[in-house]
C-alpha atoms as a PDB file:
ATOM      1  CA  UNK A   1       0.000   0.000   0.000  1.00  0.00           C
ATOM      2  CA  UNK A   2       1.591   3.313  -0.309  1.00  0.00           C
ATOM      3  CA  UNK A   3       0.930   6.487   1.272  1.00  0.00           C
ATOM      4  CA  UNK A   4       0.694  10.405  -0.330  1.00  0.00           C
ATOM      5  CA  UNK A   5       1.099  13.229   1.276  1.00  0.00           C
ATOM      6  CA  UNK A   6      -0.622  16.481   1.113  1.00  0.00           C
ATOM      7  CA  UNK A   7       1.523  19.661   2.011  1.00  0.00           C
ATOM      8  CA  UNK A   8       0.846  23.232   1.708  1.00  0.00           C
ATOM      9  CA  UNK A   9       2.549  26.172   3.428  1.00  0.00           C
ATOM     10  CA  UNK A  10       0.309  28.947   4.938  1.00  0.00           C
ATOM     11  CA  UNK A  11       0.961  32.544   5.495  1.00  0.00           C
ATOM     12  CA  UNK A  12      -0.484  34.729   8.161  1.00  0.00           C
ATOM     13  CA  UNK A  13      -0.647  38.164   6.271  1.00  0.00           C
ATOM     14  CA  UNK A  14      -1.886  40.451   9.055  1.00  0.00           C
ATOM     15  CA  UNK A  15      -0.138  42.465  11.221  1.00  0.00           C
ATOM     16  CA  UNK A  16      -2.181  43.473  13.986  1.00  0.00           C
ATOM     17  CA  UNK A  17      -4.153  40.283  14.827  1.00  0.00           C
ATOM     18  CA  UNK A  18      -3.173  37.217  16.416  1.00  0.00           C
ATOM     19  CA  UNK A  19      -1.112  34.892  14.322  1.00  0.00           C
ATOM     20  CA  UNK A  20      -3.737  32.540  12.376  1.00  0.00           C
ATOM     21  CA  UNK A  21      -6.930  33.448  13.870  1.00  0.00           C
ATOM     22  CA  UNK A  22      -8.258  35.901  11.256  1.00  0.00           C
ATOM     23  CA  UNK A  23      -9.022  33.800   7.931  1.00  0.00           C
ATOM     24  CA  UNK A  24      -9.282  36.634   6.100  1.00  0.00           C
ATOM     25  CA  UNK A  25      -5.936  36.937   6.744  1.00  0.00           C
ATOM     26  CA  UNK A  26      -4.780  33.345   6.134  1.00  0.00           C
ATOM     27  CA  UNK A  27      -3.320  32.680   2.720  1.00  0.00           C
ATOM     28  CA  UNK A  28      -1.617  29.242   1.264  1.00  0.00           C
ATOM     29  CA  UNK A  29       1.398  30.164  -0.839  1.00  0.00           C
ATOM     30  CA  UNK A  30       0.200  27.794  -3.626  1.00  0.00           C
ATOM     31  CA  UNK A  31      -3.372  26.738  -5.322  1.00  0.00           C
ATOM     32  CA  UNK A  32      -2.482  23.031  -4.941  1.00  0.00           C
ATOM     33  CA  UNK A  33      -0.612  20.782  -2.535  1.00  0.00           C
ATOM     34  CA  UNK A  34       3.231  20.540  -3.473  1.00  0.00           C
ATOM     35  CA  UNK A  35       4.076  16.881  -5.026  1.00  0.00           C
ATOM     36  CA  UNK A  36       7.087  15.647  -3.435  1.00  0.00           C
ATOM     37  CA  UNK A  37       8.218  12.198  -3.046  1.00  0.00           C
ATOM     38  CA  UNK A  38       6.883   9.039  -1.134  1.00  0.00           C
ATOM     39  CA  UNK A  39       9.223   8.640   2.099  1.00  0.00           C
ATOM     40  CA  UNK A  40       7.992   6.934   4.519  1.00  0.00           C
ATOM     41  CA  UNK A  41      10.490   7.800   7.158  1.00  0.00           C
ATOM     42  CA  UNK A  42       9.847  11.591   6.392  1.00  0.00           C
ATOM     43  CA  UNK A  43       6.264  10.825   6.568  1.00  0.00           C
ATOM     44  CA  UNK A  44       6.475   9.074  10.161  1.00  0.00           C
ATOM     45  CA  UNK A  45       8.907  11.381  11.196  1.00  0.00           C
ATOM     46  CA  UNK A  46       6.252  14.500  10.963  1.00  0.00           C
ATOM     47  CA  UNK A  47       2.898  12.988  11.661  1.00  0.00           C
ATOM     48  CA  UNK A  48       3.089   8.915  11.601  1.00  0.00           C
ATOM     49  CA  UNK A  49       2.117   9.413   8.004  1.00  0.00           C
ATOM     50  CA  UNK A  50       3.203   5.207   7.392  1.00  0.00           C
ATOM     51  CA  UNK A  51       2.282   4.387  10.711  1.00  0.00           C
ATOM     52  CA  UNK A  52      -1.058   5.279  10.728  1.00  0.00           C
ATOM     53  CA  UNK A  53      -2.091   2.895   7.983  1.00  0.00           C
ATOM     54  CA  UNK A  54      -1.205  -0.202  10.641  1.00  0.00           C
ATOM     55  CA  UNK A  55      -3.342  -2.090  13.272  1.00  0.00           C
ATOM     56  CA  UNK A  56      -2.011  -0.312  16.790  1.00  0.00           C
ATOM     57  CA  UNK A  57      -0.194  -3.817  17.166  1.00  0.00           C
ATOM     58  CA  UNK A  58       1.991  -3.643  14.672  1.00  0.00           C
ATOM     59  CA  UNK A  59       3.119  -0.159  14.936  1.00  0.00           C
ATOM     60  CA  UNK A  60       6.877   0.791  15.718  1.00  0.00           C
ATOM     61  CA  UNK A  61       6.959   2.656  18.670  1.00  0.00           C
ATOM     62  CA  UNK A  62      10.345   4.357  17.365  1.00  0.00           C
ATOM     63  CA  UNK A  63       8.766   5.846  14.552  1.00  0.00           C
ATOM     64  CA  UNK A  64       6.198   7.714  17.016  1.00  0.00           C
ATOM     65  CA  UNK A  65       6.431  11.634  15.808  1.00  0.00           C
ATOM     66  CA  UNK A  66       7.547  13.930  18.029  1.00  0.00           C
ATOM     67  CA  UNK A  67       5.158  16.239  17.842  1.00  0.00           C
ATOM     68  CA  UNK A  68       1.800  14.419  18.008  1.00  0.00           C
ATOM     69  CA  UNK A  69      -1.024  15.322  15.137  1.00  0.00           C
ATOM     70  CA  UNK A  70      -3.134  18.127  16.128  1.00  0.00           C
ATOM     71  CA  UNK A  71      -5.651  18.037  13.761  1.00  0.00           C
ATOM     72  CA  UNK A  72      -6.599  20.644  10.952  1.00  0.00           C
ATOM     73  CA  UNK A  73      -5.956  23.973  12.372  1.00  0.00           C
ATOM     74  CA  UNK A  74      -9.349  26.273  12.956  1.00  0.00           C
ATOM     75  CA  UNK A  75      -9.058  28.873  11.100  1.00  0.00           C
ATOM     76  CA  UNK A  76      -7.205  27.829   7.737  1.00  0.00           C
ATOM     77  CA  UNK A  77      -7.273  29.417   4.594  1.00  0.00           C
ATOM     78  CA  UNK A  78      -9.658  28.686   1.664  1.00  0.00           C
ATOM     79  CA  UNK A  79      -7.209  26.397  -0.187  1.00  0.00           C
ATOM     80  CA  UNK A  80      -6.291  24.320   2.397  1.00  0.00           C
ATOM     81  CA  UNK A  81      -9.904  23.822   3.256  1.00  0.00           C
ATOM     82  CA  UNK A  82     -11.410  23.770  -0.183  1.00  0.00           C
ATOM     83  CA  UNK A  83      -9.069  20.680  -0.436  1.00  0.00           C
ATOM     84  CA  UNK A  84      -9.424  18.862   2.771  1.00  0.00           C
ATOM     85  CA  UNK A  85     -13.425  19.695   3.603  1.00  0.00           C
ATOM     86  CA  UNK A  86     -16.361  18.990   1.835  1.00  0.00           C
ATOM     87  CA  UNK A  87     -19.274  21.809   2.484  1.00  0.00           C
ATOM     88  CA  UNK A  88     -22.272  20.250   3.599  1.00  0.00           C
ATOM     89  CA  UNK A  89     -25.578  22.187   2.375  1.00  0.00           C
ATOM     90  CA  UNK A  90     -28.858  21.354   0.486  1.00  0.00           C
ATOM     91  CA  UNK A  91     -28.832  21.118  -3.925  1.00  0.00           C
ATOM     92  CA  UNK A  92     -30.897  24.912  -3.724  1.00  0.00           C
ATOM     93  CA  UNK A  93     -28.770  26.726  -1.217  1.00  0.00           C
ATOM     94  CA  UNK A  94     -24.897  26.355  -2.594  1.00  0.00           C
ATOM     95  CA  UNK A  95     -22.871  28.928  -1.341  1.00  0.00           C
ATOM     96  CA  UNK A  96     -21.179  32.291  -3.507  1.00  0.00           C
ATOM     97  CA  UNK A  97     -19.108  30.380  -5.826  1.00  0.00           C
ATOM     98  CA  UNK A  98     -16.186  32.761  -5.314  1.00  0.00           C
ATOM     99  CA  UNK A  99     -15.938  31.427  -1.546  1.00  0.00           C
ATOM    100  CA  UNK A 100     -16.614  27.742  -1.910  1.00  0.00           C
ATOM    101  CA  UNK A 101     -16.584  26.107  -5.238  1.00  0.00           C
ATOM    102  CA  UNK A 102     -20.139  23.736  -5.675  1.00  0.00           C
ATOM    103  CA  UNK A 103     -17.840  21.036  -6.739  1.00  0.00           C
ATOM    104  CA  UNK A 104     -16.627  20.676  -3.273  1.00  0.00           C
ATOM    105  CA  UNK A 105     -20.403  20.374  -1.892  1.00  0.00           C
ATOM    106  CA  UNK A 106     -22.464  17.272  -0.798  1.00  0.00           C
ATOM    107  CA  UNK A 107     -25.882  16.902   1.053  1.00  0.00           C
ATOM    108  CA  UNK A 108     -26.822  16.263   4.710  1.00  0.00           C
ATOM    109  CA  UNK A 109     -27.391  12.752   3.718  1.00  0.00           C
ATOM    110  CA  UNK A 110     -23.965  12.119   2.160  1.00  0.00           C
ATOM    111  CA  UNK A 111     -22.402  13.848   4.659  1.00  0.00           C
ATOM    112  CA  UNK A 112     -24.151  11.326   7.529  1.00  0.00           C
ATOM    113  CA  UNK A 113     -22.549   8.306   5.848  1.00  0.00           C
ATOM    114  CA  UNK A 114     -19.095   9.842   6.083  1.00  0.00           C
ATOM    115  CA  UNK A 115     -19.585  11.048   9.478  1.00  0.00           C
ATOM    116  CA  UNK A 116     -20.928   7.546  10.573  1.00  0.00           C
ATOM    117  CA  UNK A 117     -17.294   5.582   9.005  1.00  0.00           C
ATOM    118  CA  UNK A 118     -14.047   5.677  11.148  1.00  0.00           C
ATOM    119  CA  UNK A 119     -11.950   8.734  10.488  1.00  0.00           C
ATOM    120  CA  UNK A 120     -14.267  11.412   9.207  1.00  0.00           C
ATOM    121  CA  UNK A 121     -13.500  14.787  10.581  1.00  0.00           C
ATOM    122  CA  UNK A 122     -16.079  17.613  11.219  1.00  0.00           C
ATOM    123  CA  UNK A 123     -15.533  21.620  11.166  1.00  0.00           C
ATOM    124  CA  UNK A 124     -17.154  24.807  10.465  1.00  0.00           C
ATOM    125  CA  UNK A 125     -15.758  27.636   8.163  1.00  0.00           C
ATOM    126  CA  UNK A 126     -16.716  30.602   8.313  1.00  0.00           C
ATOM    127  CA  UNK A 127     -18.181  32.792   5.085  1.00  0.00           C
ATOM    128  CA  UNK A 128     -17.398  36.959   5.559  1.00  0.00           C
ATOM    129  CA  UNK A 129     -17.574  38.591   1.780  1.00  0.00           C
ATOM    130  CA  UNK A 130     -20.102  38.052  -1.005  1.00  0.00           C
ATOM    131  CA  UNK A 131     -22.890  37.185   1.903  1.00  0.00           C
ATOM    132  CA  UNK A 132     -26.212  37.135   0.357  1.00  0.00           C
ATOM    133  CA  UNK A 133     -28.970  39.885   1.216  1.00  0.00           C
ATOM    134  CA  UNK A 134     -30.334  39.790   4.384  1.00  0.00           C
ATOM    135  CA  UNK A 135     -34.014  39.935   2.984  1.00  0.00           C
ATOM    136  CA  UNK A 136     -33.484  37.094   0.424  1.00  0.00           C
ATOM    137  CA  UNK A 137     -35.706  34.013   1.365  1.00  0.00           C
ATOM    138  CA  UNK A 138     -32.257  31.931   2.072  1.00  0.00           C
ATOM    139  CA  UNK A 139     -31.073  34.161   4.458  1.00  0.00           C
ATOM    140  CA  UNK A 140     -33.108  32.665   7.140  1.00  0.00           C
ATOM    141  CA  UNK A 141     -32.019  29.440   6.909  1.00  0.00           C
ATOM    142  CA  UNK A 142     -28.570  30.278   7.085  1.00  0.00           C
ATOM    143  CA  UNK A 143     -26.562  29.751  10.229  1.00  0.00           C
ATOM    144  CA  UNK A 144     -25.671  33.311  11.033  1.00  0.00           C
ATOM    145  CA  UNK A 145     -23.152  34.264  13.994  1.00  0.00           C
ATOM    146  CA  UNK A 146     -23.271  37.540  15.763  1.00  0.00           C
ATOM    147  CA  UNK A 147     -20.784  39.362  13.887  1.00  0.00           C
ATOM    148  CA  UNK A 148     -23.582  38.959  10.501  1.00  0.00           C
ATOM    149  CA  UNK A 149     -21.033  35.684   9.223  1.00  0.00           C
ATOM    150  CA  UNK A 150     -21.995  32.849   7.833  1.00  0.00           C
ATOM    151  CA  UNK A 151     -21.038  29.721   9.699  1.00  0.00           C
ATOM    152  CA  UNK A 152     -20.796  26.773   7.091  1.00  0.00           C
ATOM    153  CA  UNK A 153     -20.603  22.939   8.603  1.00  0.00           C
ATOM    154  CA  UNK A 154     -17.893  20.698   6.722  1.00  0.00           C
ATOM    155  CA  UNK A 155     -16.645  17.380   6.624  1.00  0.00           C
ATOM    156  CA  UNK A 156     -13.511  15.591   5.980  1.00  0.00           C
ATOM    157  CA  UNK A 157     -13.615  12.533   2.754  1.00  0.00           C
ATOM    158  CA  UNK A 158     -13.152   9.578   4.803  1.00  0.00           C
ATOM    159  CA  UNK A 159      -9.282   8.342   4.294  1.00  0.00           C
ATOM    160  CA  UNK A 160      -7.111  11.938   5.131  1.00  0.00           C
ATOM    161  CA  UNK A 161      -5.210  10.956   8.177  1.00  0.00           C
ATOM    162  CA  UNK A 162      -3.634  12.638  10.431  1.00  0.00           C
ATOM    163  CA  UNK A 163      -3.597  16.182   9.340  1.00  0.00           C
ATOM    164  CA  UNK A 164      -1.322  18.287  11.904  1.00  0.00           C
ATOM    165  CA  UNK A 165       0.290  21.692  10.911  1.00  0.00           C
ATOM    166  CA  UNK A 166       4.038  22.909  12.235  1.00  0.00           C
ATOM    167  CA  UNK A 167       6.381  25.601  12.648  1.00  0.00           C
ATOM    168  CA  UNK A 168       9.516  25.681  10.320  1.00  0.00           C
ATOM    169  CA  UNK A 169      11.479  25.373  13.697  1.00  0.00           C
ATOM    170  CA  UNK A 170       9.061  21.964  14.662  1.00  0.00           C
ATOM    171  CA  UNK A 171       9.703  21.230  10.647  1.00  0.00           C
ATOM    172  CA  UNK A 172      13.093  20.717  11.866  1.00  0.00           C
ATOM    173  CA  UNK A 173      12.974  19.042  15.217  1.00  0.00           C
ATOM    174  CA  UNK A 174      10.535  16.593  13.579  1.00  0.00           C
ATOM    175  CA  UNK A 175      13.145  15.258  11.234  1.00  0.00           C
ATOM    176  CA  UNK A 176      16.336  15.625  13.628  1.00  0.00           C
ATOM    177  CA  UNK A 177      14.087  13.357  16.257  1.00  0.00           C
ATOM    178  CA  UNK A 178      14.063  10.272  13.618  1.00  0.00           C
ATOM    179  CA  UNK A 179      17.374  11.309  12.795  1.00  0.00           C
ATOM    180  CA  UNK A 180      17.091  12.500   9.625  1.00  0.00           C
ATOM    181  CA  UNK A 181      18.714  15.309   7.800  1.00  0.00           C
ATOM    182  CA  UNK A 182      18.597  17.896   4.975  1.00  0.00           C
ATOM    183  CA  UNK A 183      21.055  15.897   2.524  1.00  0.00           C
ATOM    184  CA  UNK A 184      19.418  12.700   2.989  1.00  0.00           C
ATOM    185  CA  UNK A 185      16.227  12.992   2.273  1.00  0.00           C
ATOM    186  CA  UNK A 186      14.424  14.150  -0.883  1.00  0.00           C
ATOM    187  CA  UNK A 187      14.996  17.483  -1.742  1.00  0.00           C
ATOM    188  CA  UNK A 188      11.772  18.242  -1.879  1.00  0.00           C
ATOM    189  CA  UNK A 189      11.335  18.538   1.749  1.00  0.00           C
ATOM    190  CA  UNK A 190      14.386  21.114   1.890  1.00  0.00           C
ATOM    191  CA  UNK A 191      12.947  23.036  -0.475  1.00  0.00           C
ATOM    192  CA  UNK A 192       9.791  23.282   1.889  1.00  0.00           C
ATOM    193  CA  UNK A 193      12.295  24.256   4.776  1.00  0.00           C
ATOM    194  CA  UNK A 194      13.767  26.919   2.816  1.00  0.00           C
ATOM    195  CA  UNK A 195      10.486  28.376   1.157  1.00  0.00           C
ATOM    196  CA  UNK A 196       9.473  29.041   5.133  1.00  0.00           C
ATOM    197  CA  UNK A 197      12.513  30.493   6.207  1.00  0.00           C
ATOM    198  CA  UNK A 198      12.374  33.135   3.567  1.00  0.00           C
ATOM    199  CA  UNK A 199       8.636  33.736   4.078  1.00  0.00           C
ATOM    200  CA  UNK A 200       9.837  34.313   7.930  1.00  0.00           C
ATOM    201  CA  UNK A 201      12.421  37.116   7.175  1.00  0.00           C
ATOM    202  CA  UNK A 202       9.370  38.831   5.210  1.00  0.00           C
ATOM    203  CA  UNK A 203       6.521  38.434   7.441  1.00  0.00           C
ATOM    204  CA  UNK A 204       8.102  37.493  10.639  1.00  0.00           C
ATOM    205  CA  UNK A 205       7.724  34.469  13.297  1.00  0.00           C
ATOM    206  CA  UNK A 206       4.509  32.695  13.731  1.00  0.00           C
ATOM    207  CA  UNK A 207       3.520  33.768  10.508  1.00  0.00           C
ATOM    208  CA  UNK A 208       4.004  31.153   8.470  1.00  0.00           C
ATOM    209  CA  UNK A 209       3.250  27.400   9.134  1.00  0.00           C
ATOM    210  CA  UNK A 210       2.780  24.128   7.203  1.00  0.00           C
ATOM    211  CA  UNK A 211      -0.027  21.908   6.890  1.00  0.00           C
ATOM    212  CA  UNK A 212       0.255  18.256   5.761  1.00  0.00           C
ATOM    213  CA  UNK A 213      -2.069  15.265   5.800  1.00  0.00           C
ATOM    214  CA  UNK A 214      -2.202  12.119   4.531  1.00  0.00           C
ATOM    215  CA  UNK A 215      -4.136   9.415   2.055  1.00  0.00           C
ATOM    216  CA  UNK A 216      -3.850   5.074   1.822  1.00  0.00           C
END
């Protein structure tokens, strides 16, 4: 069986709020998740990518991360969650395309089954631009929060495991704790490591992070 990993590095583009907790804010430095090659030990070494895919009985307890999976980060930005989440909504009340494509919709029914199998992961994201009118017929059956938001529910495809998200300085205790280093290991994964350091020295620390998860 192999195992893919899904990667994308987020940037914090405020300056006055809290690091990450404005989504507006929150921006993923590419459209797509970066390809980079299959290794295992890299995988286990940041979130038990390999290990995850075993019965608990067979897993290594060497290979244990360490820095545990935390889960998808609340708030992300709208890549990272167009590609993880699925919007869960009824066929005649899709949300403004230019927020959350209808592609990446399913209904209340759908989104049951997943919910019910092992593994599926629930959220909320929030919608602040291109809201509809507040006298339209839809509006009332929108979940509105106090600020005049709209508070989508989403769900995770059954199969992502253990999405997590780290600092470039975790990046690099991650590897060092499995004992792995820069020059042996795909390049790929440097090139991650130095893609955050420079988008440190621009926007400054705790503004930049990377999310990964992975698929069987």
């Amino acid at each position: 069986m192999s195992t893919d990993i899904e990667v994308f590095i987020e940037v914090d583009r405020g300056e006055e709020s809290v690091p990450f907790s404005d989504p507006d804010s929150i921006f993923s430095l590419t459209e797509g998740s970066f390809v980079l090659d299959a290794d295992y030990a890299v995988h286990d070494a940041l979130a038990g990518g390999r290990e995850a895919f075993y019965e608990a009985e067979d897993r290594d307890p060497e290979r244990v991360p360490k820095h545990a999976p935390r889960g998808m980060p609340v708030p992300q930005s709208r890549v990272v969650a167009h590609r993880f989440f699925w919007l869960v909504t009824e066929d005649d009340l899709l949300p403004d395309r230019w927020f959350w494509p209808g592609d990446r919709c399913i209904g209340p029914d759908k989104a049951r089954e997943w919910v019910d199998s092992e593994g599926c992961m629930e959220s909320t994201v929030v919608q602040t631009f291109n809201l509809p009118s507040r006298k339209s017929a839809d509006w009332s059956r929108l979940n509105v929060d106090e600020d005049g938001h709209i508070r989508w529910r989403v769900v995770a495809e059954p199969g992502w495991v253990n999405p997590t998200w780290l600092w470039p300085a975790e990046y690099d205790d991650a590897l060092a704790h499995h004992g792995l280093t820069y020059d042996a290991i795909p390049v790929g994964y440097s090139v991650l490591r130095d893609t955050m350091a420079e988008l440190e020295r621009h926007h400054g620390p705790q503004r930049v992070r990377l999310i990964l998860w992975f698929s069987g």
